[in-house]
C-alpha atoms as a PDB file:
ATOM      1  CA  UNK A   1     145.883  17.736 167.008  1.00  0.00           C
ATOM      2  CA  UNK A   2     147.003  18.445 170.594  1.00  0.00           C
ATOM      3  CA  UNK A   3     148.770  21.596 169.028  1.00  0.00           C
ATOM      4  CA  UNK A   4     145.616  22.821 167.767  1.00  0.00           C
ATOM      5  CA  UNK A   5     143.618  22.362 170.897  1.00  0.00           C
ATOM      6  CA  UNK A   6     146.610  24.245 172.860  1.00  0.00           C
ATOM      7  CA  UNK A   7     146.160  27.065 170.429  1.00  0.00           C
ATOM      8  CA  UNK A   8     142.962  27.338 170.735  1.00  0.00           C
ATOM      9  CA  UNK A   9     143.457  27.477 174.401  1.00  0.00           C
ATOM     10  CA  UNK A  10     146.204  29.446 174.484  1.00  0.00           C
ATOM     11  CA  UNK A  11     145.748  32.202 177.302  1.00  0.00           C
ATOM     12  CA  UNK A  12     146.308  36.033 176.350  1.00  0.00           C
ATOM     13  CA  UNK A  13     146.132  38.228 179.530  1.00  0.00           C
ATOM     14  CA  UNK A  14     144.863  42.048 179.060  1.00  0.00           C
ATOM     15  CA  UNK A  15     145.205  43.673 182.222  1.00  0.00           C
ATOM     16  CA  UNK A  16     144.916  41.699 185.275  1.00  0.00           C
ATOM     17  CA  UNK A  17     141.196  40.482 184.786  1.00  0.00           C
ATOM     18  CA  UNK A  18     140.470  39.769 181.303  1.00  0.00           C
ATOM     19  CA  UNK A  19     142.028  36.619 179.729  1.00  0.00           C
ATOM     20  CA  UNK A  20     141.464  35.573 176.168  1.00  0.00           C
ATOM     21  CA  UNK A  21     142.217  32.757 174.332  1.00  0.00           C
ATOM     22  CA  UNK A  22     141.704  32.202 170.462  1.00  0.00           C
ATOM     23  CA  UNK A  23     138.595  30.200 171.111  1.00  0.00           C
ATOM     24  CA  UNK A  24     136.645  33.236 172.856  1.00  0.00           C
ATOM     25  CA  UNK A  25     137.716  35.141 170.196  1.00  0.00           C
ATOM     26  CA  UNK A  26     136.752  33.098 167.597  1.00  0.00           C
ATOM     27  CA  UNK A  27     133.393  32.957 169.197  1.00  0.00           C
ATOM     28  CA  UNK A  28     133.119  36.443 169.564  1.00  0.00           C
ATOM     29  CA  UNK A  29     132.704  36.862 166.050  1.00  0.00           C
ATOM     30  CA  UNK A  30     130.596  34.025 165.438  1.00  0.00           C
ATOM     31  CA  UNK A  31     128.187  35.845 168.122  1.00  0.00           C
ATOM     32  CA  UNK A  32     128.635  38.948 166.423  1.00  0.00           C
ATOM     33  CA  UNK A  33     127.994  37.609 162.997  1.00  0.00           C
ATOM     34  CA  UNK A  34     124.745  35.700 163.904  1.00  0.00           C
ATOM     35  CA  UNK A  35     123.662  39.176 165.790  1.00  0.00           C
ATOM     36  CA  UNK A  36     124.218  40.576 162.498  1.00  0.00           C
ATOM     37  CA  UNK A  37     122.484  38.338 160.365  1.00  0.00           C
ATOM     38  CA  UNK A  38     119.470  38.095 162.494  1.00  0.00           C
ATOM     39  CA  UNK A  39     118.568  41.910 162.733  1.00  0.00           C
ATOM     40  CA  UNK A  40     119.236  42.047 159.178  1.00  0.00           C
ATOM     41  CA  UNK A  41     116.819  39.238 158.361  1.00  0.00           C
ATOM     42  CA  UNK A  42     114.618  40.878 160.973  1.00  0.00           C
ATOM     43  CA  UNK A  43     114.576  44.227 159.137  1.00  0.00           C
ATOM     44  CA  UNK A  44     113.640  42.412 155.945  1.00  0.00           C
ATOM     45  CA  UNK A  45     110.423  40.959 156.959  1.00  0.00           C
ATOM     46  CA  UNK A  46     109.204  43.912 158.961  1.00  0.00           C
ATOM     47  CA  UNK A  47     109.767  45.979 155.608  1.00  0.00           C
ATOM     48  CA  UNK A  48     108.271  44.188 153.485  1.00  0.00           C
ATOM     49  CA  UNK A  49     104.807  44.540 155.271  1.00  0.00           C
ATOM     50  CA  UNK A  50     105.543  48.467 155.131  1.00  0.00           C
ATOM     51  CA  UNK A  51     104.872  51.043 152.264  1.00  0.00           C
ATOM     52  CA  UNK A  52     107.584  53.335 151.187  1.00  0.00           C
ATOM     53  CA  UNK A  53     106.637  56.179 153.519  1.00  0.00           C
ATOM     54  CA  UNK A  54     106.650  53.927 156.504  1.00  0.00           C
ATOM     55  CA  UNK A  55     109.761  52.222 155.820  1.00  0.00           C
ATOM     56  CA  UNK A  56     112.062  56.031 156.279  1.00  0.00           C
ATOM     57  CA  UNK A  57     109.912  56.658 158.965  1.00  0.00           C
ATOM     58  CA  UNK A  58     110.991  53.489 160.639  1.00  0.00           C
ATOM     59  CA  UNK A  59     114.802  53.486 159.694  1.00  0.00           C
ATOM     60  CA  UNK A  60     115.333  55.377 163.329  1.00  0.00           C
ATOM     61  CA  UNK A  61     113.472  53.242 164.997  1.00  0.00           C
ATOM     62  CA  UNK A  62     115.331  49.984 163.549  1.00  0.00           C
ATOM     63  CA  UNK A  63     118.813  52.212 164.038  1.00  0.00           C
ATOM     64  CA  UNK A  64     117.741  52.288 167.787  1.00  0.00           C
ATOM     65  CA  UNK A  65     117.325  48.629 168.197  1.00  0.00           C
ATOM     66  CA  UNK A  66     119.981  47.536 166.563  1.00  0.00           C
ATOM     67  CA  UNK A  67     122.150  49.693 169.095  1.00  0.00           C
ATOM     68  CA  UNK A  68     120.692  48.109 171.861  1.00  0.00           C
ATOM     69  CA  UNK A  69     120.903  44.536 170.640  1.00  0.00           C
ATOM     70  CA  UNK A  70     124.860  45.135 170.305  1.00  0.00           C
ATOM     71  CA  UNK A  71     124.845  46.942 173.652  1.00  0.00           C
ATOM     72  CA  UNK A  72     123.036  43.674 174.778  1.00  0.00           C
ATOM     73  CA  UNK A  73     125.617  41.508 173.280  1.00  0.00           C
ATOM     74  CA  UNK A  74     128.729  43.374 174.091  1.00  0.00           C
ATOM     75  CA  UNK A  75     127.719  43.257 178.111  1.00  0.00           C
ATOM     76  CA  UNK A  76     127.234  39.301 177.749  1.00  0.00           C
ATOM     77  CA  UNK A  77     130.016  38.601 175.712  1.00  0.00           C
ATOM     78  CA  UNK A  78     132.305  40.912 178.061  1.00  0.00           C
ATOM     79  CA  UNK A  79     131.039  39.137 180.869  1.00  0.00           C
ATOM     80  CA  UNK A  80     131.419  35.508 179.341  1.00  0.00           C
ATOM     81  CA  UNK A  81     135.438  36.503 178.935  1.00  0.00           C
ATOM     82  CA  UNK A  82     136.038  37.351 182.171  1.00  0.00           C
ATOM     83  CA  UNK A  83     135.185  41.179 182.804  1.00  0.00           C
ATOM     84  CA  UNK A  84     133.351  42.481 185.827  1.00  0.00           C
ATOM     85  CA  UNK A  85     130.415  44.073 185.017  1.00  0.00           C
ATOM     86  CA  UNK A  86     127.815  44.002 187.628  1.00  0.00           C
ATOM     87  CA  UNK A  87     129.899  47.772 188.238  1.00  0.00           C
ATOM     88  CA  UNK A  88     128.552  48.550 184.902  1.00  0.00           C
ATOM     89  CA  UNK A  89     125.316  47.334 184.896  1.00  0.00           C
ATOM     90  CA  UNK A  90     124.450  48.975 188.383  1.00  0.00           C
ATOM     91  CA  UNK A  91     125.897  52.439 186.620  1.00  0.00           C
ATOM     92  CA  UNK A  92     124.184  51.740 183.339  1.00  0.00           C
ATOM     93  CA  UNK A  93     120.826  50.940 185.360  1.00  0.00           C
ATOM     94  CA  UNK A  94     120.708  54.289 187.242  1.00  0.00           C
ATOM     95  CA  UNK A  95     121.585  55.894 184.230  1.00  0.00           C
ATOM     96  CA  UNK A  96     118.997  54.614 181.899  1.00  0.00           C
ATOM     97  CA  UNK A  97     116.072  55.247 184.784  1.00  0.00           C
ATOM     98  CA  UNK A  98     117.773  59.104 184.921  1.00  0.00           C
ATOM     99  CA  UNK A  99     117.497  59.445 181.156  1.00  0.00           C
ATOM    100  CA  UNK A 100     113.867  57.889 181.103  1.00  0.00           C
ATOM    101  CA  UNK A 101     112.618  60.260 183.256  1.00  0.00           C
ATOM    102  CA  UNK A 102     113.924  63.306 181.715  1.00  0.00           C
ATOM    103  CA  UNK A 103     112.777  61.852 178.035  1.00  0.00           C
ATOM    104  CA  UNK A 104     109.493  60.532 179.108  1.00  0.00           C
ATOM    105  CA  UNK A 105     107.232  62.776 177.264  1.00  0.00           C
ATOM    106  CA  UNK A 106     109.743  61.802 173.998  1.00  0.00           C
ATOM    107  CA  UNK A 107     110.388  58.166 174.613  1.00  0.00           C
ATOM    108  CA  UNK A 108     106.170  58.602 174.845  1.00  0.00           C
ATOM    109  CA  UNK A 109     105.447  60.459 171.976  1.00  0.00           C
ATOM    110  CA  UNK A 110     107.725  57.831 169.710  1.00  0.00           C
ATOM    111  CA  UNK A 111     106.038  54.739 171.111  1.00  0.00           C
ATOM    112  CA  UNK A 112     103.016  56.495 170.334  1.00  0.00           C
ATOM    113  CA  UNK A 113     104.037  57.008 166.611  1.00  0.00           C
ATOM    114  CA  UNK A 114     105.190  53.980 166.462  1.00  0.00           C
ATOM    115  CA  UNK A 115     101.702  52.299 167.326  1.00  0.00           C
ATOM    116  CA  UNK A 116     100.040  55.111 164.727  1.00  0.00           C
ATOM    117  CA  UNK A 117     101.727  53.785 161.893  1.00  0.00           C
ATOM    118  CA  UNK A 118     101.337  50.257 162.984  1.00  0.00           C
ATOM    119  CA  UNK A 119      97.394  49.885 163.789  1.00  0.00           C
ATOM    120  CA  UNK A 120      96.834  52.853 161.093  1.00  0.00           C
ATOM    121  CA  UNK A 121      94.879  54.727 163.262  1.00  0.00           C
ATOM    122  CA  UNK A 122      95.497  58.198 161.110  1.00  0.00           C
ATOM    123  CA  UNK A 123      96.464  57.861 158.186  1.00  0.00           C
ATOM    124  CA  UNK A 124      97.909  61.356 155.570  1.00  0.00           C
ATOM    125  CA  UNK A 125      94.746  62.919 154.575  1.00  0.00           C
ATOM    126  CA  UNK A 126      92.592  62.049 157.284  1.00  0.00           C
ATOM    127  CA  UNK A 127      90.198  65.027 158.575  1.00  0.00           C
ATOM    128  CA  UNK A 128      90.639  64.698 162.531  1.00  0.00           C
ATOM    129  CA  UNK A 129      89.750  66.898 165.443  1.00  0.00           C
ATOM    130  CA  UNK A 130      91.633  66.469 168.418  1.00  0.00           C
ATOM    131  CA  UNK A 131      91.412  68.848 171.669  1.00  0.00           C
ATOM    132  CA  UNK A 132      88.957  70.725 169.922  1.00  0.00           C
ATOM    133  CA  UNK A 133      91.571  71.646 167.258  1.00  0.00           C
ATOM    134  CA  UNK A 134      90.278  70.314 163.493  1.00  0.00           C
ATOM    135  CA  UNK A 135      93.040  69.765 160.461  1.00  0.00           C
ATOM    136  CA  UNK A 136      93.667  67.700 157.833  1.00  0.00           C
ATOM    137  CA  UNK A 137      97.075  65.513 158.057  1.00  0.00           C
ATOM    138  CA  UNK A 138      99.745  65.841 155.972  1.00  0.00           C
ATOM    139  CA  UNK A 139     102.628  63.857 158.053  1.00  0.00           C
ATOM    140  CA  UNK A 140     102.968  61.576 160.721  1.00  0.00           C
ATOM    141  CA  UNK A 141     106.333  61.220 162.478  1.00  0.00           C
ATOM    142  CA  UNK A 142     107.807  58.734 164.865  1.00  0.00           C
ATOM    143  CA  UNK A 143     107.239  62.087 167.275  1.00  0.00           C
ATOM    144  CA  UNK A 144     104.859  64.569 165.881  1.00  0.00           C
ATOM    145  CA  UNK A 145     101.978  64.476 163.384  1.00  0.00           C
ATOM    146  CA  UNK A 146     101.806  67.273 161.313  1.00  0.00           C
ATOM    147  CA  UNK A 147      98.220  68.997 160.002  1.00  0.00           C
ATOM    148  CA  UNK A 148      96.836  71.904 158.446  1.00  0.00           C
ATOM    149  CA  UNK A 149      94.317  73.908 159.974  1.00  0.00           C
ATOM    150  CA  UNK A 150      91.109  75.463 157.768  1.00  0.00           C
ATOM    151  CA  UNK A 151      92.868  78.820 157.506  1.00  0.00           C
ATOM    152  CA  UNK A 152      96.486  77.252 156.671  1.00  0.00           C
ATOM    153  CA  UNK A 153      97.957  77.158 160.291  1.00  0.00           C
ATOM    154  CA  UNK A 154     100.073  74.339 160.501  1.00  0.00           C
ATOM    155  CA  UNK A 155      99.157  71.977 163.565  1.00  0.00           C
ATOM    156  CA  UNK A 156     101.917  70.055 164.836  1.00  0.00           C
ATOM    157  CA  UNK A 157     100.154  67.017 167.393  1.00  0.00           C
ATOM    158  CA  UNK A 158     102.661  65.324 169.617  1.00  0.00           C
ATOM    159  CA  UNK A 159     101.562  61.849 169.035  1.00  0.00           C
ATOM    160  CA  UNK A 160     101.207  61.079 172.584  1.00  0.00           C
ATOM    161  CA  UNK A 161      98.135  63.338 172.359  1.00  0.00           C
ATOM    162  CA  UNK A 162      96.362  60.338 170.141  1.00  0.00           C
ATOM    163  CA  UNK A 163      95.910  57.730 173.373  1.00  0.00           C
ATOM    164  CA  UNK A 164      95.461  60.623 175.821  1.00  0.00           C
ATOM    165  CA  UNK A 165      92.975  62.929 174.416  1.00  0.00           C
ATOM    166  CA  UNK A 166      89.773  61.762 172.492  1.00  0.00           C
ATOM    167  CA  UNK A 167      90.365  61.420 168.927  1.00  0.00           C
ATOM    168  CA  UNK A 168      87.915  62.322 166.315  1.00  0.00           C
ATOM    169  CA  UNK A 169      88.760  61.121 162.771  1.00  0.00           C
ATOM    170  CA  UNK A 170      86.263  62.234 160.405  1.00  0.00           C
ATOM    171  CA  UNK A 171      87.137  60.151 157.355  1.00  0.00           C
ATOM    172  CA  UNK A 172      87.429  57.350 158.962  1.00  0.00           C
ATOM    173  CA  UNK A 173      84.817  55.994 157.314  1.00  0.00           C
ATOM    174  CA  UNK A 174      85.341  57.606 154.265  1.00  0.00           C
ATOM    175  CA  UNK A 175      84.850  60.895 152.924  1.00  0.00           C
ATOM    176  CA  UNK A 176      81.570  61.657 152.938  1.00  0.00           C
ATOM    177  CA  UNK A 177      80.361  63.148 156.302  1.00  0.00           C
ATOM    178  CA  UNK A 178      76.727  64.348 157.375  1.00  0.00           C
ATOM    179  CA  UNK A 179      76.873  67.808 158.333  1.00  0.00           C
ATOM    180  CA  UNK A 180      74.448  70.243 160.205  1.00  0.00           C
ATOM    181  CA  UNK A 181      72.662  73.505 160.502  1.00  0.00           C
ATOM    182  CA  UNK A 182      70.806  74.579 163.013  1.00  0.00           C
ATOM    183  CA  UNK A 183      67.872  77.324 162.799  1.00  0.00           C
ATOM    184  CA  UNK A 184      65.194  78.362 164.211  1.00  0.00           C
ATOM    185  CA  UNK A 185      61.716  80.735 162.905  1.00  0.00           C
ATOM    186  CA  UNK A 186      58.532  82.299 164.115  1.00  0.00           C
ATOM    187  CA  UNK A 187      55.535  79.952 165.385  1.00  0.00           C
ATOM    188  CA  UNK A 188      53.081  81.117 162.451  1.00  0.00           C
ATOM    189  CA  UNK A 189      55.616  79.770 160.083  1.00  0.00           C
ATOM    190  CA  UNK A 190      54.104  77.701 157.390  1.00  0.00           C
ATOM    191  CA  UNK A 191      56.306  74.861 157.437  1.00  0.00           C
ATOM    192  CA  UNK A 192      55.794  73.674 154.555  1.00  0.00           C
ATOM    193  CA  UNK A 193      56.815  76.247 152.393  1.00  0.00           C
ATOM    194  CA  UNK A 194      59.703  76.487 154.721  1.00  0.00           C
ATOM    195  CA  UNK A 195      60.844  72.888 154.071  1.00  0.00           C
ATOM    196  CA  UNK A 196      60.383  73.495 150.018  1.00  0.00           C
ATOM    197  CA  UNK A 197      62.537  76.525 150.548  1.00  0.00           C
ATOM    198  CA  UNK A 198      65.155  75.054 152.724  1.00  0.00           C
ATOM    199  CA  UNK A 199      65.758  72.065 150.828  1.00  0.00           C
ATOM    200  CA  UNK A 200      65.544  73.767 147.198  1.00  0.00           C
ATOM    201  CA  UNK A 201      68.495  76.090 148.727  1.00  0.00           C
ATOM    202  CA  UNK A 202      70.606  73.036 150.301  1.00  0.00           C
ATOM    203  CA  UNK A 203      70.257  70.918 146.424  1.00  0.00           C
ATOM    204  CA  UNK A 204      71.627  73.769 144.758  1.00  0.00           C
ATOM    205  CA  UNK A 205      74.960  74.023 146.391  1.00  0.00           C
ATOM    206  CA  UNK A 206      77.755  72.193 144.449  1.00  0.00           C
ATOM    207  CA  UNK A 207      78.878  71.106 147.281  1.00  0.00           C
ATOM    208  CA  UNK A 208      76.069  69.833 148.545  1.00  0.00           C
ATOM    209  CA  UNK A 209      75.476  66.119 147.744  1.00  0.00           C
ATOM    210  CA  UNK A 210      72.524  64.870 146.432  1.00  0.00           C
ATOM    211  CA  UNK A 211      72.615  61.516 147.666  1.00  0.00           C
ATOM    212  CA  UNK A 212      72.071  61.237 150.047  1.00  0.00           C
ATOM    213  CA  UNK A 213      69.412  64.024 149.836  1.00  0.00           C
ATOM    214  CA  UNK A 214      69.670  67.047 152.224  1.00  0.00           C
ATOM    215  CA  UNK A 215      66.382  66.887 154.754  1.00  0.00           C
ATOM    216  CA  UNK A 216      64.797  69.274 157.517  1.00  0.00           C
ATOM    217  CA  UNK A 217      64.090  67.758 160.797  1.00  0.00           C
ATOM    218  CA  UNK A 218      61.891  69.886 163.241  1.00  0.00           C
ATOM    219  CA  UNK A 219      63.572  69.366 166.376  1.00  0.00           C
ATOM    220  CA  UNK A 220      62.070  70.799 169.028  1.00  0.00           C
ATOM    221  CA  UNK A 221      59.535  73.343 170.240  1.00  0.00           C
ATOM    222  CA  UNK A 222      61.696  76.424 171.655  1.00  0.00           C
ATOM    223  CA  UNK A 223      60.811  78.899 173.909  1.00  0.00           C
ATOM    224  CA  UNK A 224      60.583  81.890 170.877  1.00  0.00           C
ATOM    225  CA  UNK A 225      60.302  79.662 168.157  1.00  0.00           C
ATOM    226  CA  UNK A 226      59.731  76.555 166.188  1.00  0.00           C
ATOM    227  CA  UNK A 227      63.355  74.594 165.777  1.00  0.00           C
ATOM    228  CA  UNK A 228      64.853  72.987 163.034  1.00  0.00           C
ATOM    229  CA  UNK A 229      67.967  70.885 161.772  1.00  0.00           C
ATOM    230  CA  UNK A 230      68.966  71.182 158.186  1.00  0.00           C
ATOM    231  CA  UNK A 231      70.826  68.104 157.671  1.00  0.00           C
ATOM    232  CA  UNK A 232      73.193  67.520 154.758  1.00  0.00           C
ATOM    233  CA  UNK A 233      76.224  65.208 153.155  1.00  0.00           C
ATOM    234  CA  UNK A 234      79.701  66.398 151.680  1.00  0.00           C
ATOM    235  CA  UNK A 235      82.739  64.462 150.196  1.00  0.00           C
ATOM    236  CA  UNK A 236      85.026  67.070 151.364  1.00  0.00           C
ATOM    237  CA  UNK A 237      84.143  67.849 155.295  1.00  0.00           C
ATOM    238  CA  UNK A 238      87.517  70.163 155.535  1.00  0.00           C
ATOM    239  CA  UNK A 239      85.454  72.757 153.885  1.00  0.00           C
ATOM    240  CA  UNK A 240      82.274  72.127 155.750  1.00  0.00           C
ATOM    241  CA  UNK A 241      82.408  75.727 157.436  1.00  0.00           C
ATOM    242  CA  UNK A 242      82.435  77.415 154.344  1.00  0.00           C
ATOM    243  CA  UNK A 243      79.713  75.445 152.615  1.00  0.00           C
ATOM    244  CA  UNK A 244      77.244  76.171 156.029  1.00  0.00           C
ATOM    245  CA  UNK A 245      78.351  79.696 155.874  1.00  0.00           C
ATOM    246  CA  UNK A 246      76.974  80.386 152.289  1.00  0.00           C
ATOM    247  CA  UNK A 247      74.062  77.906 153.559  1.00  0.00           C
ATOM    248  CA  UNK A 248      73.601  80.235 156.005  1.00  0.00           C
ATOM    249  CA  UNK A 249      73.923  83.761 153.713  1.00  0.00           C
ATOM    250  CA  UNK A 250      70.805  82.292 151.494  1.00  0.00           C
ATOM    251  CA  UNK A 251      68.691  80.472 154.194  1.00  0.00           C
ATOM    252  CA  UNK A 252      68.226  84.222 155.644  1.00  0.00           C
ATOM    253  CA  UNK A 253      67.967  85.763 152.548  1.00  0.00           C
ATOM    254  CA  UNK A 254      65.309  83.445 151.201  1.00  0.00           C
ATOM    255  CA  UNK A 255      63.310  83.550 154.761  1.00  0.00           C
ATOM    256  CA  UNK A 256      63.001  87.371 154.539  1.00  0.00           C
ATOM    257  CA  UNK A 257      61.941  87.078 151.149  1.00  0.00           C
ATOM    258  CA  UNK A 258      59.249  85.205 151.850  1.00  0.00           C
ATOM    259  CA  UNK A 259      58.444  86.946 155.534  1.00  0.00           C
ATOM    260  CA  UNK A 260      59.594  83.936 157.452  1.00  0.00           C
ATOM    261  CA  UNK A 261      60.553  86.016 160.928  1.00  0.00           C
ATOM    262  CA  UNK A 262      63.406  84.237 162.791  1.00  0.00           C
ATOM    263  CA  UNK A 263      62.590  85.209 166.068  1.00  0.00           C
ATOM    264  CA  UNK A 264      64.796  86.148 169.081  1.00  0.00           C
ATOM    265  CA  UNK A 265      64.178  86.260 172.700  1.00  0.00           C
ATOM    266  CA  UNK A 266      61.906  88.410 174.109  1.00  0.00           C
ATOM    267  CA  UNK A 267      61.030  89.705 177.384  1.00  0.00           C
ATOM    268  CA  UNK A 268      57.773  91.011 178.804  1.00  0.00           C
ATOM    269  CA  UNK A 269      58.602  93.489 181.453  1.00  0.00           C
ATOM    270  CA  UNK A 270      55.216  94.820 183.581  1.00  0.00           C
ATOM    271  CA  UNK A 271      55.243  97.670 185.817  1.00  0.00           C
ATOM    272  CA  UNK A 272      52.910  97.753 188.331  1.00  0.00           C
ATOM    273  CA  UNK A 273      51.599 100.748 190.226  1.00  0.00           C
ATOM    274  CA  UNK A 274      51.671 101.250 194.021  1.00  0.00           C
ATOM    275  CA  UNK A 275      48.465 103.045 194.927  1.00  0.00           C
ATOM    276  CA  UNK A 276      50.007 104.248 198.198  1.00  0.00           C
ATOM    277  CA  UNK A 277      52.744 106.167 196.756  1.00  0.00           C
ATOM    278  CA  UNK A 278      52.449 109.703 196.302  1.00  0.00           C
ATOM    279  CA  UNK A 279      53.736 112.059 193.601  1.00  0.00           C
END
């Protein structure tokens, strides 16, 4: 028995200041192992909360930890057999504050991601507009999101940009979405027939929903003329520019047809004569 415990013991010198003896090494590995085991296990249950997509988008992000938990471990168990390093923490330190300021915007932009996919903010397929820009997503990475624009222009959103700027998702609540015109027409309009005309033109859009039904809403008094809101719904708000364009194209065509004026500003200019002056 006592030869066991003196093998166990038994002293191995490497260099001048690390000494090693069977029993450190044998719990190096146990450490190891367990370190091992417990990110794997760890891995497991985060995944199995995540879809498909997620998961490879997250394979980096569990690569990175798992190289810092063995960095972790290394420095402990290096320190636990002997070696100095308070040298290479101090160097490791300074280093680490040097390469988080020059990756700031990145380290950022992935914690960013990171929270994305998490809380589901955005999700692929989502309408959003974000510093006035408007597309529909087709990608979210751990740095970027990726979207297309109306006219096919690929937007590509550093994800930092989602808790700095305001975020508008328009399907967030689904996919229908109320949209608006704005118009305005003479003050003898009869507003009636205007309504009739309006709304007739809005029902017959196929892309105009019918329920809920398309109303006019008489907004406001202007300074030339009476003004109105025609208000309508869409499943698909990606194309709502195109939809109020051709809105647009028959709401004037129908108003001249039936001698509706849409008035612009005018000015009354007087001249008035200076009896004094001479010609």
């Amino acid at each position: 028995m006592e030869k066991i415990i003196d093998f166990f013991n038994y002293k191995i010198r490497i260099g001048s200041d690390i000494i090693l003896t069977p029993k450190s090494i044998l719990a190096i590995i146990a450490v190891f192992f367990l370190t091992h085991l417990f990110l794997k296990i760890f891995k497991k249950i985060v995944f199995r909360t995540l879809n498909n997509d997620t998961k490879l988008k997250f394979r980096g992000v569990f690569t990175f930890i798992n190289y810092s938990v063995y960095l972790v471990v290394i420095l402990i168990t290096l320190d636990n057999v002997g070696v100095e390093i308070n040298a290479i923490f101090a160097a490791s330190a300074a280093l680490l504050v040097g390469i988080g300021l020059a990756l700031q915007t990145l380290i950022q932009d992935i914690f960013s991601g990171i929270s994305i996919l998490l809380d589901k903010t955005v999700h692929v397929g989502d309408i959003i507009q974000v510093d006035g820009q408007v597309g529909k997503v087709e990608n979210i990475m751990l740095r970027t999101t990726r979207a297309v624009t109306r006219d096919n222009k690929v937007l590509i959103i550093p994800n930092h940009k989602f808790l700095t700027s305001i975020l508008y998702n328009w399907t967030e609540n689904g996919s229908l979405t109320k949209e608006i015109i704005d118009f305005g027409v003479a003050y003898d309009t009869d507003i009636k027939l205007l309504n009739d005309a309006v709304i007739e033109i809005a029902k017959s859009h196929p892309k105009v929903l019918t329920k809920p039904a398309p109303f006019l809403l008489f907004e406001d008094y202007g300074d030339s003329a009476l003004m109105f809101q025609l208000f309508f719904s869409m499943n698909n708000s990606f194309e709502a520019n195109l939809v109020k364009s051709d809105l647009r194209f028959q709401i004037f065509e129908k108003l001249k047809a039936l001698n509706i004026e849409i008035p612009f500003p005018q000015r009354v200019v007087t001249f008035k004569n200076n009896p004094s002056s001479k010609t």
